[in-house]
C-alpha atoms as a PDB file:
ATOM      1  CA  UNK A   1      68.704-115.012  10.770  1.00  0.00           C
ATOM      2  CA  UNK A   2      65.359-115.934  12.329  1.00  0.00           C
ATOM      3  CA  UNK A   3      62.340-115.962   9.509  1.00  0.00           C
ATOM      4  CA  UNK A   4      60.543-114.003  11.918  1.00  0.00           C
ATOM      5  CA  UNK A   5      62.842-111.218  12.291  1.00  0.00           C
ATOM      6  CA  UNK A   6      63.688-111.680   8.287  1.00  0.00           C
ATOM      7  CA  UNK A   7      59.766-110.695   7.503  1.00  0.00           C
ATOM      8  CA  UNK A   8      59.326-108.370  10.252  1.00  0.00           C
ATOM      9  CA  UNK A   9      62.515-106.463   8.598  1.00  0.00           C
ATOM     10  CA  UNK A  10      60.926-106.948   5.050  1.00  0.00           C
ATOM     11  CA  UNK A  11      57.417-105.283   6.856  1.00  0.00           C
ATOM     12  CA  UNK A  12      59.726-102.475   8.495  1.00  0.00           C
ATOM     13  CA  UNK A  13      61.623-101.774   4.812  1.00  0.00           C
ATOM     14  CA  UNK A  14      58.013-101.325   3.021  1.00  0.00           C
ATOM     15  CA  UNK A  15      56.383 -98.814   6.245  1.00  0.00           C
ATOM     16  CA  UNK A  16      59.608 -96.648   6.020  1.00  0.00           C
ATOM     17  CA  UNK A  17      58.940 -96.233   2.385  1.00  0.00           C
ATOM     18  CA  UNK A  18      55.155 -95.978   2.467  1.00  0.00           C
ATOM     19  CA  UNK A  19      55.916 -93.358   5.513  1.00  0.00           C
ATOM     20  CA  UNK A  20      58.584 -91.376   3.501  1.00  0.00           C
ATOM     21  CA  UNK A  21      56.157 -91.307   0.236  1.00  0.00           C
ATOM     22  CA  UNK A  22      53.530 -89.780   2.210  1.00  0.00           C
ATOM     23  CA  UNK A  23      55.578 -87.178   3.401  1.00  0.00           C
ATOM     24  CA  UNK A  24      55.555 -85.979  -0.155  1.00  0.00           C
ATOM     25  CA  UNK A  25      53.198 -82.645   0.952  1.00  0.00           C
ATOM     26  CA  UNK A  26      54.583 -81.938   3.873  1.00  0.00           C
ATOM     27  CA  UNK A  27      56.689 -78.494   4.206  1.00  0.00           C
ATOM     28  CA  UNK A  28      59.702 -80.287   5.870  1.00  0.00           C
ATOM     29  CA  UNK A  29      59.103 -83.282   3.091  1.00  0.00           C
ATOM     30  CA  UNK A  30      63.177 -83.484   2.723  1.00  0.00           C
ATOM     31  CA  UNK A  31      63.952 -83.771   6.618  1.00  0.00           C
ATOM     32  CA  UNK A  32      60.825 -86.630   6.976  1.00  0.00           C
ATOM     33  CA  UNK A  33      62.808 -88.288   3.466  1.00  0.00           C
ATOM     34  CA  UNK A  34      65.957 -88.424   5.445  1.00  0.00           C
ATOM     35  CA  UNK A  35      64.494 -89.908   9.069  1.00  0.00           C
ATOM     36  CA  UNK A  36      62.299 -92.571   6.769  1.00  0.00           C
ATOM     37  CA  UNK A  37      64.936 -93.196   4.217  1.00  0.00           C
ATOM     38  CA  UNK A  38      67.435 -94.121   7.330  1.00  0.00           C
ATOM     39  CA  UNK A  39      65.082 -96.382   8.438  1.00  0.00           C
ATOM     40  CA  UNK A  40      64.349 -97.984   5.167  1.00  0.00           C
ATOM     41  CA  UNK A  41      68.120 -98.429   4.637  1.00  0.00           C
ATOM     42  CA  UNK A  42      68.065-100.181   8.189  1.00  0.00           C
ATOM     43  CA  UNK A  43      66.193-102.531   7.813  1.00  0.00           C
ATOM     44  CA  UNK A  44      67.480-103.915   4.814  1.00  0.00           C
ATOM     45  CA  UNK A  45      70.942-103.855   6.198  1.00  0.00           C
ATOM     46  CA  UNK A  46      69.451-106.055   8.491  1.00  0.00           C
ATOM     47  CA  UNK A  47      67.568-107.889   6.309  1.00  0.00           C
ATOM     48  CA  UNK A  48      71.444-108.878   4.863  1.00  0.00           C
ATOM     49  CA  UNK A  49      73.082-109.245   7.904  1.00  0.00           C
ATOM     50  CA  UNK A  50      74.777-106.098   7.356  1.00  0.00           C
ATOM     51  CA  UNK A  51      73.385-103.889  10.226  1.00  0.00           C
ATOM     52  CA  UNK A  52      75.790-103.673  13.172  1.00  0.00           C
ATOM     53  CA  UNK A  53      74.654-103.262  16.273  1.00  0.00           C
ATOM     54  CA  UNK A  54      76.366-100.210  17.129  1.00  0.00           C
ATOM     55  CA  UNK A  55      74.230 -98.345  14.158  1.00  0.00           C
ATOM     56  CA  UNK A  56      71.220 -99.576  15.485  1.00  0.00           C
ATOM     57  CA  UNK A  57      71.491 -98.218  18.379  1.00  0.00           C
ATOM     58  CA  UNK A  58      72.651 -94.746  16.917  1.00  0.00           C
ATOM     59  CA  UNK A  59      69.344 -95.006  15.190  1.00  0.00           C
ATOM     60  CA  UNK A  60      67.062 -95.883  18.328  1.00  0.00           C
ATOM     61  CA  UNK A  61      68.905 -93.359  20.183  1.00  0.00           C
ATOM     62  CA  UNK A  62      68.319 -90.531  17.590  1.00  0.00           C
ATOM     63  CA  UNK A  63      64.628 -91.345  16.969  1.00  0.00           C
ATOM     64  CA  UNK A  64      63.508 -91.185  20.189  1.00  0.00           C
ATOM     65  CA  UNK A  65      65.622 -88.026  21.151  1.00  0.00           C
ATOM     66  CA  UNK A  66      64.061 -86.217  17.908  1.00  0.00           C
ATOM     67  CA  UNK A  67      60.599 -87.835  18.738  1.00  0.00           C
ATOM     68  CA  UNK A  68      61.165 -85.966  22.393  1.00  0.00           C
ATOM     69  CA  UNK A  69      62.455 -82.910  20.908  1.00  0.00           C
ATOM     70  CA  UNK A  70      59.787 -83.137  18.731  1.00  0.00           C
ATOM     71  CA  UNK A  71      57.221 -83.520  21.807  1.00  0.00           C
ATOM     72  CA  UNK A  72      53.894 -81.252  21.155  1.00  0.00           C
ATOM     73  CA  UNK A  73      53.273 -78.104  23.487  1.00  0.00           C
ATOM     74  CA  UNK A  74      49.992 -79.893  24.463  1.00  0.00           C
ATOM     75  CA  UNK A  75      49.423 -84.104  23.322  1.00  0.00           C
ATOM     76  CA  UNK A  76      46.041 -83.671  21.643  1.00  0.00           C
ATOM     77  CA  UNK A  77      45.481 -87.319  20.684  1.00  0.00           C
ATOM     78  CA  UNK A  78      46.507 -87.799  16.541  1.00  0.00           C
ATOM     79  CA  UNK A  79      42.597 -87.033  14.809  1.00  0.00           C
ATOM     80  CA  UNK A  80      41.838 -83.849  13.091  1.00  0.00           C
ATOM     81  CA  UNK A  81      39.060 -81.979  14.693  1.00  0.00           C
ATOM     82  CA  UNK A  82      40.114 -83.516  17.965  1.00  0.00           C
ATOM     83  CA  UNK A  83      42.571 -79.840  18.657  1.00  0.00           C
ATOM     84  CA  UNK A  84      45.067 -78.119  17.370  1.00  0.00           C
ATOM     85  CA  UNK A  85      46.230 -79.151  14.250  1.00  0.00           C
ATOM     86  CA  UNK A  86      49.737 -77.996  14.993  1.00  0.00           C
ATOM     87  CA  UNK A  87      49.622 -80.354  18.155  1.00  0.00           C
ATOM     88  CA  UNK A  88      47.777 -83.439  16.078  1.00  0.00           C
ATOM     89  CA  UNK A  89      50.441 -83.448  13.455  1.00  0.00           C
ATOM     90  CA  UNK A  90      53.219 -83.069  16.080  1.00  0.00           C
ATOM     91  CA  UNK A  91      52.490 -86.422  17.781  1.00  0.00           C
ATOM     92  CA  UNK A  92      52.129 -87.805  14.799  1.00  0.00           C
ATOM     93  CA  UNK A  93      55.551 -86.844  14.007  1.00  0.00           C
ATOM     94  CA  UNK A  94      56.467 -88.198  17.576  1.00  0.00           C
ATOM     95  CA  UNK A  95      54.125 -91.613  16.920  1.00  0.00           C
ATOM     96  CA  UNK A  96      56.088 -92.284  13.711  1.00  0.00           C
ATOM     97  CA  UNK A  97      59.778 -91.387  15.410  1.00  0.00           C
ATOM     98  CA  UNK A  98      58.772 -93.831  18.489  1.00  0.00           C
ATOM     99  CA  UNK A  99      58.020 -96.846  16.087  1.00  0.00           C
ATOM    100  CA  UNK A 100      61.014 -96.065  14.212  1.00  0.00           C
ATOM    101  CA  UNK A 101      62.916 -96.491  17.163  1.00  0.00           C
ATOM    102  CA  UNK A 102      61.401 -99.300  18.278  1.00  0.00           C
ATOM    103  CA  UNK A 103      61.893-101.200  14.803  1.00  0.00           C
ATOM    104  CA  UNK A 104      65.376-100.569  16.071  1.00  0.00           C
ATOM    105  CA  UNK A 105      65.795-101.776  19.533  1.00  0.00           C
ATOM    106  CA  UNK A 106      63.811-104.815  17.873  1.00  0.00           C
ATOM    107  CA  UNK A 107      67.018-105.117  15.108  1.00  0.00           C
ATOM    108  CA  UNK A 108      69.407-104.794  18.031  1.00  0.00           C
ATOM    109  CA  UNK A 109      67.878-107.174  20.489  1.00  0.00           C
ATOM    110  CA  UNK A 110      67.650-109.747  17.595  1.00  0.00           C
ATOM    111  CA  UNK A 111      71.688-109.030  16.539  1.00  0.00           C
ATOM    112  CA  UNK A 112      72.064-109.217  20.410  1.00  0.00           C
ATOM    113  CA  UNK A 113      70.540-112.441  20.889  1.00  0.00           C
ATOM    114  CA  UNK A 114      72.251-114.322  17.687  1.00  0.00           C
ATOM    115  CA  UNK A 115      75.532-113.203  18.732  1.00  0.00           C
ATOM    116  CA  UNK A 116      75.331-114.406  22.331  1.00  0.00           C
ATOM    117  CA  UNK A 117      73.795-117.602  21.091  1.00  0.00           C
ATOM    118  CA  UNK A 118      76.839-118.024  18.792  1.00  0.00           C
ATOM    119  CA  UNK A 119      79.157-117.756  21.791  1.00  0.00           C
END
């Protein structure tokens, strides 16, 4: 595996942590522990070439379907004292889905590329 892709994994792993610790006051703490901890687990699958492709996209697939379930009633931007909290915290929630996701499609298109390169 790539160096690149190797560190950006090792970067991914330490956010999905950071992102699931935070969650610690949260009143849906245990769901937020779950999306985080999935990600977390991810990316150090990948990190030992142990991610298929197939899960990664499972993963992409459900965090941006839960980031647009997720969607707030109004997007007020992601600052407090910007709008309603309700709506604030919501797209954060939907921020954090979307990056997860895209930490994803970045693990597949990297398994992608090695595997056609191998052919």
């Amino acid at each position: 595996m790539n160096k690149l892709f190797k560190i950006i994994a090792i970067i991914f792993t330490v956010l999905f942590i950071w992102s699931a610790v935070l969650q610690g006051n949260d009143p849906d703490a245990f769901r937020w522990y779950l999306i985080y901890g999935m990600g977390a687990l991810a990316s150090i699958f990948f990190i030992i070439n142990q991610l298929k492709p197939k899960w990664g996209i499972i993963l992409a697939v459900f965090y941006f379907g839960f980031a647009i379930y997720n969607w707030p009633t109004k997007f007020e931007g992601f600052t407090i004292d910007e709008g309603d909290i309700v709506n604030i915290e919501r797209a954060r929630e939907v921020g954090g889905l979307f990056i997860s996701g895209f930490a994803m499609l970045i693990y597949c298109a990297r398994m992608w590329y090695a595997n056609k390169s191998k052919v």
